[in-house]
C-alpha atoms as a PDB file:
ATOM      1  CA  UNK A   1       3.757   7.424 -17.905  1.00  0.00           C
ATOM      2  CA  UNK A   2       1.299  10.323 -18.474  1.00  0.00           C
ATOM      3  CA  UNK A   3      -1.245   8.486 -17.405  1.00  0.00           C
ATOM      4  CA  UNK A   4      -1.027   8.877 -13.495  1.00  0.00           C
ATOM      5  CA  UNK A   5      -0.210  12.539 -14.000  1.00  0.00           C
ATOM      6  CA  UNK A   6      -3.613  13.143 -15.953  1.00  0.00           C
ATOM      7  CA  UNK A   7      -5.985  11.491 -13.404  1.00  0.00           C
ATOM      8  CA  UNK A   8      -4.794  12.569  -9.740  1.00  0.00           C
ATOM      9  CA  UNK A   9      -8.409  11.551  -8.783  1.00  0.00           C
ATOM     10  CA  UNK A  10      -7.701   7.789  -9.574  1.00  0.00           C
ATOM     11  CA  UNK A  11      -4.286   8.197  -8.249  1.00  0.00           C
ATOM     12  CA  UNK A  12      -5.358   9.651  -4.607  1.00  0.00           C
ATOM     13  CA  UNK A  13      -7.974   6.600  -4.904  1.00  0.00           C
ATOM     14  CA  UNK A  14      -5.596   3.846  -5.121  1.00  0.00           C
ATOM     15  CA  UNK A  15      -3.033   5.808  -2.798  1.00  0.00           C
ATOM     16  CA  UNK A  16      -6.093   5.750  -0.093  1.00  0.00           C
ATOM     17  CA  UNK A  17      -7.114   2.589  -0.765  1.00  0.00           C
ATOM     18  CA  UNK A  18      -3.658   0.614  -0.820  1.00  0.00           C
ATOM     19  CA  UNK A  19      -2.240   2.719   2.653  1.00  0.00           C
ATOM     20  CA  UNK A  20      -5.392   1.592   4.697  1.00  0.00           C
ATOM     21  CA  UNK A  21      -5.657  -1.704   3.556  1.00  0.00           C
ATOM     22  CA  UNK A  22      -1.464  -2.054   4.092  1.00  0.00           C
ATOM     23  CA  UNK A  23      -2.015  -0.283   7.515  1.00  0.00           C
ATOM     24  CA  UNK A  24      -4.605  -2.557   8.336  1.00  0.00           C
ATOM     25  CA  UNK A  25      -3.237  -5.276   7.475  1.00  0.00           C
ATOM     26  CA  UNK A  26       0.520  -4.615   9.026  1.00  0.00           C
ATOM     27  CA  UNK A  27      -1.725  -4.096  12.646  1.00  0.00           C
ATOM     28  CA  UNK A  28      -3.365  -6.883  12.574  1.00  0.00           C
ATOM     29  CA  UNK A  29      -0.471  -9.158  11.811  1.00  0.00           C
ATOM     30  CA  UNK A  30       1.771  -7.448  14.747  1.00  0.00           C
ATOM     31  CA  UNK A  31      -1.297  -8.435  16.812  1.00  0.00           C
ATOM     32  CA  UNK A  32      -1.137 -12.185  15.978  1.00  0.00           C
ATOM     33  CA  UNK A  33       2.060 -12.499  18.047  1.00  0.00           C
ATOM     34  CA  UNK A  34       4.147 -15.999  17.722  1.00  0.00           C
ATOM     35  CA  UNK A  35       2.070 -17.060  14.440  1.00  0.00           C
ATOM     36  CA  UNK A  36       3.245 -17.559  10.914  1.00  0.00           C
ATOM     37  CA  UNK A  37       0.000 -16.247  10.152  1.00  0.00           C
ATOM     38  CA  UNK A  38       0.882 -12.805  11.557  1.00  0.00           C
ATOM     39  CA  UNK A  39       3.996 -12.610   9.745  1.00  0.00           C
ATOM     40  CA  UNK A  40       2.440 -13.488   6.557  1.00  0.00           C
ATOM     41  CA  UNK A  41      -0.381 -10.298   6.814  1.00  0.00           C
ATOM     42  CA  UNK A  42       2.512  -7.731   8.372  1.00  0.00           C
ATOM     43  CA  UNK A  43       4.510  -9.000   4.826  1.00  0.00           C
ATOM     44  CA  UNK A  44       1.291  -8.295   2.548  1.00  0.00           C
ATOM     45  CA  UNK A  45       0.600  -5.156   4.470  1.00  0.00           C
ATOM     46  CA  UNK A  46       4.086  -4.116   3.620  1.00  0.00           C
ATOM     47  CA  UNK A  47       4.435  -4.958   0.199  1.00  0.00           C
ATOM     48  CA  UNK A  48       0.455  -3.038  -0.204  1.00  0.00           C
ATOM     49  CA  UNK A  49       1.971   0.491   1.304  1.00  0.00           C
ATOM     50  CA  UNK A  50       5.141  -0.399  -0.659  1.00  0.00           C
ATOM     51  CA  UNK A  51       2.251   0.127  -3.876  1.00  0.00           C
ATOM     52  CA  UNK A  52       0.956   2.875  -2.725  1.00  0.00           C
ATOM     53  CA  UNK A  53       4.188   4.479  -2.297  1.00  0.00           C
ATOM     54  CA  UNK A  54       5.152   3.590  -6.039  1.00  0.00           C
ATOM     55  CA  UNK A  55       1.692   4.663  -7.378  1.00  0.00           C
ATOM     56  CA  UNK A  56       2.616   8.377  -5.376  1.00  0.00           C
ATOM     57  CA  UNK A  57       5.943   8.307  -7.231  1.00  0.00           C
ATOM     58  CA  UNK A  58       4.723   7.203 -10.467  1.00  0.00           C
ATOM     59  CA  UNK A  59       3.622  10.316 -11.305  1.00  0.00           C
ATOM     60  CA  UNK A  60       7.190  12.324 -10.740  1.00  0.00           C
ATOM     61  CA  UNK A  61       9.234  10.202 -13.107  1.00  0.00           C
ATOM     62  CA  UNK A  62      10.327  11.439 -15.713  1.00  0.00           C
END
């Protein structure tokens, strides 16, 4: 996967963009205490900073 190793511009871009939007999303949803609501946003935000964690690893496979 040469790809994310030949455009680190693109790949700090997504990194950025997935960690706030997971962050963001993970805060609010701890805020909404005792709704399903919540839990549904802190499980998006988690599986959004789970991508940006395998876009940052993407480019260290082998």
């Amino acid at each position: 996967m040469n790809f994310w190793k030949n455009h680190t511009a693109l790949r700090f871009i997504l990194i950025a963009v997935f960690f706030v939007i997971g962050l963001t999303l993970t805060l609010v949803g701890w805020s909404m205490t005792g709704k399903l609501a919540g839990l549904g946003l802190m499980i998006v935000g988690i599986i959004l900073l789970l991508t940006a964690l395998f876009v940052y690893n993407a480019a260290y496979k082998n």
